[in-house]
PDB file of N, CA and C in Angstrom:
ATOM      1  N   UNK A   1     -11.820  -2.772  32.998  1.00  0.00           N
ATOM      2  CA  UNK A   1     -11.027  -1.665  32.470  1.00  0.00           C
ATOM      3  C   UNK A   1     -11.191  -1.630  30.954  1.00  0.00           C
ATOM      4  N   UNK A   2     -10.359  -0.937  30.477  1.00  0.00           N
ATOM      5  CA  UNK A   2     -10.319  -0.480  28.678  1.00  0.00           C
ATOM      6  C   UNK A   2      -9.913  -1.570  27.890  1.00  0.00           C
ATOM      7  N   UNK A   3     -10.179  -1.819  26.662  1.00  0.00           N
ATOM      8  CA  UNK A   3      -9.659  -2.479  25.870  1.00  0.00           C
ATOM      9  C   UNK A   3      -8.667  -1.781  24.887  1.00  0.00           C
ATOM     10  N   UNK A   4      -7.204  -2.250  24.728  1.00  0.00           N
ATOM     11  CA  UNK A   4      -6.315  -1.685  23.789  1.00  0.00           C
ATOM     12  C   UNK A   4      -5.817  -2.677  22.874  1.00  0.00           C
ATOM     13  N   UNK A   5      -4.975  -2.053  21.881  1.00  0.00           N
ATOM     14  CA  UNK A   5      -4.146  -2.730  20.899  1.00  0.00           C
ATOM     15  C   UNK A   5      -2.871  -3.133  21.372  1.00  0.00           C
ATOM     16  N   UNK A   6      -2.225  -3.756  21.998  1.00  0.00           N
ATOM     17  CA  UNK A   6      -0.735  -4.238  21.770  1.00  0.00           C
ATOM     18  C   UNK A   6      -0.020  -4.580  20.674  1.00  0.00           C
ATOM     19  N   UNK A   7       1.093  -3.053  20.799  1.00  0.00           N
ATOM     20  CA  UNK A   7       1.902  -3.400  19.424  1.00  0.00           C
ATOM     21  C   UNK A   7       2.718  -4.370  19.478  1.00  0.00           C
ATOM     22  N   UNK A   8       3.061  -4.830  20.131  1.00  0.00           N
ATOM     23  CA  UNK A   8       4.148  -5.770  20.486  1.00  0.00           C
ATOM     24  C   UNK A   8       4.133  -7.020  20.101  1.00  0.00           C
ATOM     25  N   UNK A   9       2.557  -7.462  20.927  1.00  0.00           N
ATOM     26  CA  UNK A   9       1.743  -8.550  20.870  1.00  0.00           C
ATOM     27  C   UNK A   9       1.058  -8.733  20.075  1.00  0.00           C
ATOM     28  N   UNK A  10       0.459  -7.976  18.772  1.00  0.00           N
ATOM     29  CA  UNK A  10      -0.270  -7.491  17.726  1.00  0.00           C
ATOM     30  C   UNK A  10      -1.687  -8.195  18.313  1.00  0.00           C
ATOM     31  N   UNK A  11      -2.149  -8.017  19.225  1.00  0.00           N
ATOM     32  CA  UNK A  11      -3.046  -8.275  19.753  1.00  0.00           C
ATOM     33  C   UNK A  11      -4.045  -7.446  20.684  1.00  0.00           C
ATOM     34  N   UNK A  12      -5.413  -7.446  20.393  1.00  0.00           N
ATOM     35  CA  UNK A  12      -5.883  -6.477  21.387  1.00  0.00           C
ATOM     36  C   UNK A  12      -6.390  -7.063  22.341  1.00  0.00           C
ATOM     37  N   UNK A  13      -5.772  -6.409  23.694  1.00  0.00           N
ATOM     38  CA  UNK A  13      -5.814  -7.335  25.425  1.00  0.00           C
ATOM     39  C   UNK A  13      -6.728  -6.625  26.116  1.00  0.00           C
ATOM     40  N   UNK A  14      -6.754  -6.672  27.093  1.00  0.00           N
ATOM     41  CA  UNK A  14      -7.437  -5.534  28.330  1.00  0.00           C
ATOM     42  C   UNK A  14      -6.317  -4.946  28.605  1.00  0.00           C
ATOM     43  N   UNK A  15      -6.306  -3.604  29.042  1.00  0.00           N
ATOM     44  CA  UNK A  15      -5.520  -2.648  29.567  1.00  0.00           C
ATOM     45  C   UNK A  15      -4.916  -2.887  31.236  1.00  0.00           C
ATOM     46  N   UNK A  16      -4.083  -3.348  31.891  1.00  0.00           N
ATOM     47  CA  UNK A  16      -3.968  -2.997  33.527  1.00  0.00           C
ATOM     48  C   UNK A  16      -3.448  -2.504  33.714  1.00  0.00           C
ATOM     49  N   UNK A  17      -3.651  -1.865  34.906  1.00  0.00           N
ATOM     50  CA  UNK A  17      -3.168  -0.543  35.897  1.00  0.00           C
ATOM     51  C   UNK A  17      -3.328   0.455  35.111  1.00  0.00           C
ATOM     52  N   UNK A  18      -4.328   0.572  34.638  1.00  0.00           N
ATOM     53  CA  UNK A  18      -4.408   1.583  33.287  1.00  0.00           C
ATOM     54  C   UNK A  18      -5.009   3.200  34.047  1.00  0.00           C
ATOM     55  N   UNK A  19      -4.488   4.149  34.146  1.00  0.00           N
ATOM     56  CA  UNK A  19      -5.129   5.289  34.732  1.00  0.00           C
ATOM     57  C   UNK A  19      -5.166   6.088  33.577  1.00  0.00           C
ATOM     58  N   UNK A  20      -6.959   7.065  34.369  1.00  0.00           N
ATOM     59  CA  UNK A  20      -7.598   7.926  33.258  1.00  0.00           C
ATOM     60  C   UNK A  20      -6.315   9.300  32.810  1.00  0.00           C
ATOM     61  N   UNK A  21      -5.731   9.755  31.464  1.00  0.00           N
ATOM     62  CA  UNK A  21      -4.915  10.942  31.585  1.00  0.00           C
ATOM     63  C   UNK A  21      -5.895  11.659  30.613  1.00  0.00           C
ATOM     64  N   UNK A  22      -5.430  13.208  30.820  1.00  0.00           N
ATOM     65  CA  UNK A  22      -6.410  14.040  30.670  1.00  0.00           C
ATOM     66  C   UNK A  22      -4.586  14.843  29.437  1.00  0.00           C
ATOM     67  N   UNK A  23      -5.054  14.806  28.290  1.00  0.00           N
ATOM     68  CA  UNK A  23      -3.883  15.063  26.947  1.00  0.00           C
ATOM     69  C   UNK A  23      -4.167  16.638  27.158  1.00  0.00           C
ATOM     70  N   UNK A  24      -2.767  17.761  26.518  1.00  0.00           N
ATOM     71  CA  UNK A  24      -3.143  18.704  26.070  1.00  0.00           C
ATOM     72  C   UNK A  24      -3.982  19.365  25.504  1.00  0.00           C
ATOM     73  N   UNK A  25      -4.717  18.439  24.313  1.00  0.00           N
ATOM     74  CA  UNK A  25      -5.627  18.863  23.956  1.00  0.00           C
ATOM     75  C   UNK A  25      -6.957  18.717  24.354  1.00  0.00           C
ATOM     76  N   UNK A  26      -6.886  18.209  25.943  1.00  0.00           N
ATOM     77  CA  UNK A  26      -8.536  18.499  26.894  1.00  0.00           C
ATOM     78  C   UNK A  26      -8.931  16.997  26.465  1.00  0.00           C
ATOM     79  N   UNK A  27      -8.502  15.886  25.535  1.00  0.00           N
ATOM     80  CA  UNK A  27      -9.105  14.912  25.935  1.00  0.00           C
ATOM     81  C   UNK A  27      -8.828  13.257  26.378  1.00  0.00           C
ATOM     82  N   UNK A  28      -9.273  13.054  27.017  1.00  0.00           N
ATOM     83  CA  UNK A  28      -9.438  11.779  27.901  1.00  0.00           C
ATOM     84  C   UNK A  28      -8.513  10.341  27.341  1.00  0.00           C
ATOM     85  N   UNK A  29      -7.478  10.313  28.087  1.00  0.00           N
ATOM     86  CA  UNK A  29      -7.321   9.108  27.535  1.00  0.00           C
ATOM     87  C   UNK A  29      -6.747   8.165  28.409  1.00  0.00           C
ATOM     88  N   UNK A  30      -6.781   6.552  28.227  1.00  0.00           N
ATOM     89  CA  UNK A  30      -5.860   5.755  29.170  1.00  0.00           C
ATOM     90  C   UNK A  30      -4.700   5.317  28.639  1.00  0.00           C
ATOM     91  N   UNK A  31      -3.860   5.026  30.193  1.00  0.00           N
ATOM     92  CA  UNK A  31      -2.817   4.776  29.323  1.00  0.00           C
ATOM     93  C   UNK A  31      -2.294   3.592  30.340  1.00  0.00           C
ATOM     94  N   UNK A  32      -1.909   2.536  29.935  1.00  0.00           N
ATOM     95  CA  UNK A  32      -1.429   1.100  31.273  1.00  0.00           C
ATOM     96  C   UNK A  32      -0.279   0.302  30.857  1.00  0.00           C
ATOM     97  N   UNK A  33      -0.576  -0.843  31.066  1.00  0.00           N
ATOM     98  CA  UNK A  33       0.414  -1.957  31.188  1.00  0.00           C
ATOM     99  C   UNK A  33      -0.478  -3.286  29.972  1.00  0.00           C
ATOM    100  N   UNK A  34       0.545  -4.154  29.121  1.00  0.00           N
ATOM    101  CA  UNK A  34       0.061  -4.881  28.655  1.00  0.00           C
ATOM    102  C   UNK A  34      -0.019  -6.221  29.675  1.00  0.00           C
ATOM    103  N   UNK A  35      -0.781  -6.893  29.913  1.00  0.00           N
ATOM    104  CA  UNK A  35      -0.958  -8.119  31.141  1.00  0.00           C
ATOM    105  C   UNK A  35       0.168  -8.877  30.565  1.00  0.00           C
ATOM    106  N   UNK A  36       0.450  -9.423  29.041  1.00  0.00           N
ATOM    107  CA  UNK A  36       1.555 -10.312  28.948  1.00  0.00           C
ATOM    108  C   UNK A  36       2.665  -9.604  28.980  1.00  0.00           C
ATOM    109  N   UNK A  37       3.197  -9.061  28.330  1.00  0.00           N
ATOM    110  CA  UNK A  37       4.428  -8.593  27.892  1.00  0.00           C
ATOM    111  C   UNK A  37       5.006  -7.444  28.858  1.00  0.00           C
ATOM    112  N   UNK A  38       4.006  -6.675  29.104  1.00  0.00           N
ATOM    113  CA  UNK A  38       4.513  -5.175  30.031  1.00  0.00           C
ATOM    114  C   UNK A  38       4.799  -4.149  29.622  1.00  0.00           C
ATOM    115  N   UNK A  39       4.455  -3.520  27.868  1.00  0.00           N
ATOM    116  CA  UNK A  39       4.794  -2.773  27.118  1.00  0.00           C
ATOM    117  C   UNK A  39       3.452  -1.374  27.467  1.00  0.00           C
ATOM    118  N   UNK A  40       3.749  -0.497  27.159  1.00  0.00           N
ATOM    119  CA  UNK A  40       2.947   0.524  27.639  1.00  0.00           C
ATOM    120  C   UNK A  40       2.145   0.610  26.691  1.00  0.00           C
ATOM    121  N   UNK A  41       0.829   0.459  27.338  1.00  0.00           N
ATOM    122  CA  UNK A  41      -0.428   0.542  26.169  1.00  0.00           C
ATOM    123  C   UNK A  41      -1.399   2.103  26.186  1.00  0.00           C
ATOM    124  N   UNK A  42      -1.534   2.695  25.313  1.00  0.00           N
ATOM    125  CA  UNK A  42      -2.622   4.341  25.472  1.00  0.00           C
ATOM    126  C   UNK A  42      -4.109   3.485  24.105  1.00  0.00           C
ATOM    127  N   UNK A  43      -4.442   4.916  24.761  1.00  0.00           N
ATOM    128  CA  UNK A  43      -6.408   4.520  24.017  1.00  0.00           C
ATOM    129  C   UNK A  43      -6.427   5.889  24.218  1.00  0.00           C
ATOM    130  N   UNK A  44      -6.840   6.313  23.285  1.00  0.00           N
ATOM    131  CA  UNK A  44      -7.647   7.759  23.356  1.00  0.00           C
ATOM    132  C   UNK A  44      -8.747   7.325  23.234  1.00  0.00           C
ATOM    133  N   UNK A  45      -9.966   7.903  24.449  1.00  0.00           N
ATOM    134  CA  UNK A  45     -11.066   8.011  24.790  1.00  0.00           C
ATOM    135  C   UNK A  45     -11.852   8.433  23.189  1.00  0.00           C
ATOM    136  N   UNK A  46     -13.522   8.089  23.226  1.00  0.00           N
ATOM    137  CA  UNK A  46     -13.783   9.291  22.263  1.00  0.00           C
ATOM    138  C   UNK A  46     -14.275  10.611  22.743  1.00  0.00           C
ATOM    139  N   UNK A  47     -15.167  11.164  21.609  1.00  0.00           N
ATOM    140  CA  UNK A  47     -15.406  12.387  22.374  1.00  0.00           C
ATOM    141  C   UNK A  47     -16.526  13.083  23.224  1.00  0.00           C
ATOM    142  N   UNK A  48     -17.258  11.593  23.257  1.00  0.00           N
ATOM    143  CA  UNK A  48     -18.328  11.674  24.132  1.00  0.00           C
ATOM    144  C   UNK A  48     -17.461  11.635  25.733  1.00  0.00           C
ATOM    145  N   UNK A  49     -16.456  11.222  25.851  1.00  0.00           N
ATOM    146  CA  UNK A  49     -15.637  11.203  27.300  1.00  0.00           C
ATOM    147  C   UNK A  49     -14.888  12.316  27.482  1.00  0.00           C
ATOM    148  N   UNK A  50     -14.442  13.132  26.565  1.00  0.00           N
ATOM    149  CA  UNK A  50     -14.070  14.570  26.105  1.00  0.00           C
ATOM    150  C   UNK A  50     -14.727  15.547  27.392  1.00  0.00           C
ATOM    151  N   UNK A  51     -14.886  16.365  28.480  1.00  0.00           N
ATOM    152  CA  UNK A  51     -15.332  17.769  28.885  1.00  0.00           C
ATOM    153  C   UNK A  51     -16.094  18.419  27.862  1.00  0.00           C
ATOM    154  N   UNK A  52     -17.235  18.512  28.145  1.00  0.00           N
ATOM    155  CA  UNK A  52     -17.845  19.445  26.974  1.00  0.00           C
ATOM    156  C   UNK A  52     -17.127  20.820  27.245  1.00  0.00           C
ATOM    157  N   UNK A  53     -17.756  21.665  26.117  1.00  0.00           N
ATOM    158  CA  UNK A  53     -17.159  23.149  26.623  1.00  0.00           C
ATOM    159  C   UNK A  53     -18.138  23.844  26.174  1.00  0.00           C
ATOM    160  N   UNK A  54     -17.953  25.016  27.137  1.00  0.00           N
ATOM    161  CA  UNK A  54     -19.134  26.086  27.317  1.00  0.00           C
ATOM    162  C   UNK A  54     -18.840  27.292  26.546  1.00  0.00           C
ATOM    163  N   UNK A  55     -19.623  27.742  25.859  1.00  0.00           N
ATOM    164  CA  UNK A  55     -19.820  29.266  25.298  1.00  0.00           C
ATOM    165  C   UNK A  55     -20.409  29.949  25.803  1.00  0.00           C
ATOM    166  N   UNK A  56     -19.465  30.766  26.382  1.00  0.00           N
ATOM    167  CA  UNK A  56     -19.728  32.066  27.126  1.00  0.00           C
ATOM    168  C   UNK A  56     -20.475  33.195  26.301  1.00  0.00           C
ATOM    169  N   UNK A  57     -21.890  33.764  26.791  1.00  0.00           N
ATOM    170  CA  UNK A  57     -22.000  34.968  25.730  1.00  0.00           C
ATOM    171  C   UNK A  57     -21.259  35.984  25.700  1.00  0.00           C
ATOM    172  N   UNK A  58     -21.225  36.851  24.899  1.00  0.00           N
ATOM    173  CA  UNK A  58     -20.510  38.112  25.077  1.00  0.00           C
ATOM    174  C   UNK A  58     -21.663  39.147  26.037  1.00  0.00           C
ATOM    175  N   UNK A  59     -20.959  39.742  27.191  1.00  0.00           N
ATOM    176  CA  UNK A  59     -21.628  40.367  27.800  1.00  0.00           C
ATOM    177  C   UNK A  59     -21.665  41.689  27.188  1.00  0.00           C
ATOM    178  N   UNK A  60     -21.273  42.313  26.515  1.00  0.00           N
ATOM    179  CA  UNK A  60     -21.861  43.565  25.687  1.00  0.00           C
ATOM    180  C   UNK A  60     -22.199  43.432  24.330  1.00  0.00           C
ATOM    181  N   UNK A  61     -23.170  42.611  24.078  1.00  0.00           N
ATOM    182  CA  UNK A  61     -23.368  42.384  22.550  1.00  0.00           C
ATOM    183  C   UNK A  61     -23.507  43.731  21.493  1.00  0.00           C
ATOM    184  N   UNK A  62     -24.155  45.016  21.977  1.00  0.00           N
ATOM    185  CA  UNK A  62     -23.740  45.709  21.564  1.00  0.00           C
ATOM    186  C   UNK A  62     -22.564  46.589  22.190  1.00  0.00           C
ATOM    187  N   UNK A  63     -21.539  46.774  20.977  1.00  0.00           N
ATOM    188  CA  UNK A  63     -20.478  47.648  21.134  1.00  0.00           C
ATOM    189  C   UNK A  63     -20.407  49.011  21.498  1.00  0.00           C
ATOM    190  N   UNK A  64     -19.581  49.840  21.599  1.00  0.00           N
ATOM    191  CA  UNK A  64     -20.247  51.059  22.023  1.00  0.00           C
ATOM    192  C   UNK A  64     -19.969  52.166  20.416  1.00  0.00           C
ATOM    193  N   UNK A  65     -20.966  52.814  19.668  1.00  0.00           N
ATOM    194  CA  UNK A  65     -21.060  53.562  18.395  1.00  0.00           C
ATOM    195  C   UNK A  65     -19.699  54.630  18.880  1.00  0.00           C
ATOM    196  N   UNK A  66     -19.152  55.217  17.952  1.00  0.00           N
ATOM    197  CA  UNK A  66     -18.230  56.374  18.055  1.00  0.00           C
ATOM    198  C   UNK A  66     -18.553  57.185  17.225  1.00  0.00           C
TER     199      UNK A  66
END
């Protein structure tokens, strides 16, 4: 699994029971359990784990003249 920071523990542990969440802003992150303590640990993914996104063309590139 992920590696995080524990604030608690000021230590960085492995993440457990850590499941993938998908943030408002479209990107990837985990979020689990610290193995010692039990304090809730998150990691934001980077943005290579991010959904790319697609650009749609404009289907009438030209407008219509008036």
């Amino acid at each position: 699994m992920a590696e995080g920071y524990c604030v608690k523990c000021k230590a960085k542990k492995e993440i457990s029971d850590g499941l993938e969440e998908t943030m408002k802003n479209g990107r990837k992150a985990i979020k689990g359990k610290c193995p010692t303590c039990g304090t809730v640990m998150f990691k934001i993914l980077g943005k290579a784990a991010a959904p790319a996104t697609s650009v749609t063309p404009n289907p009438n590139p030209n407008p219509p003249s008036v």
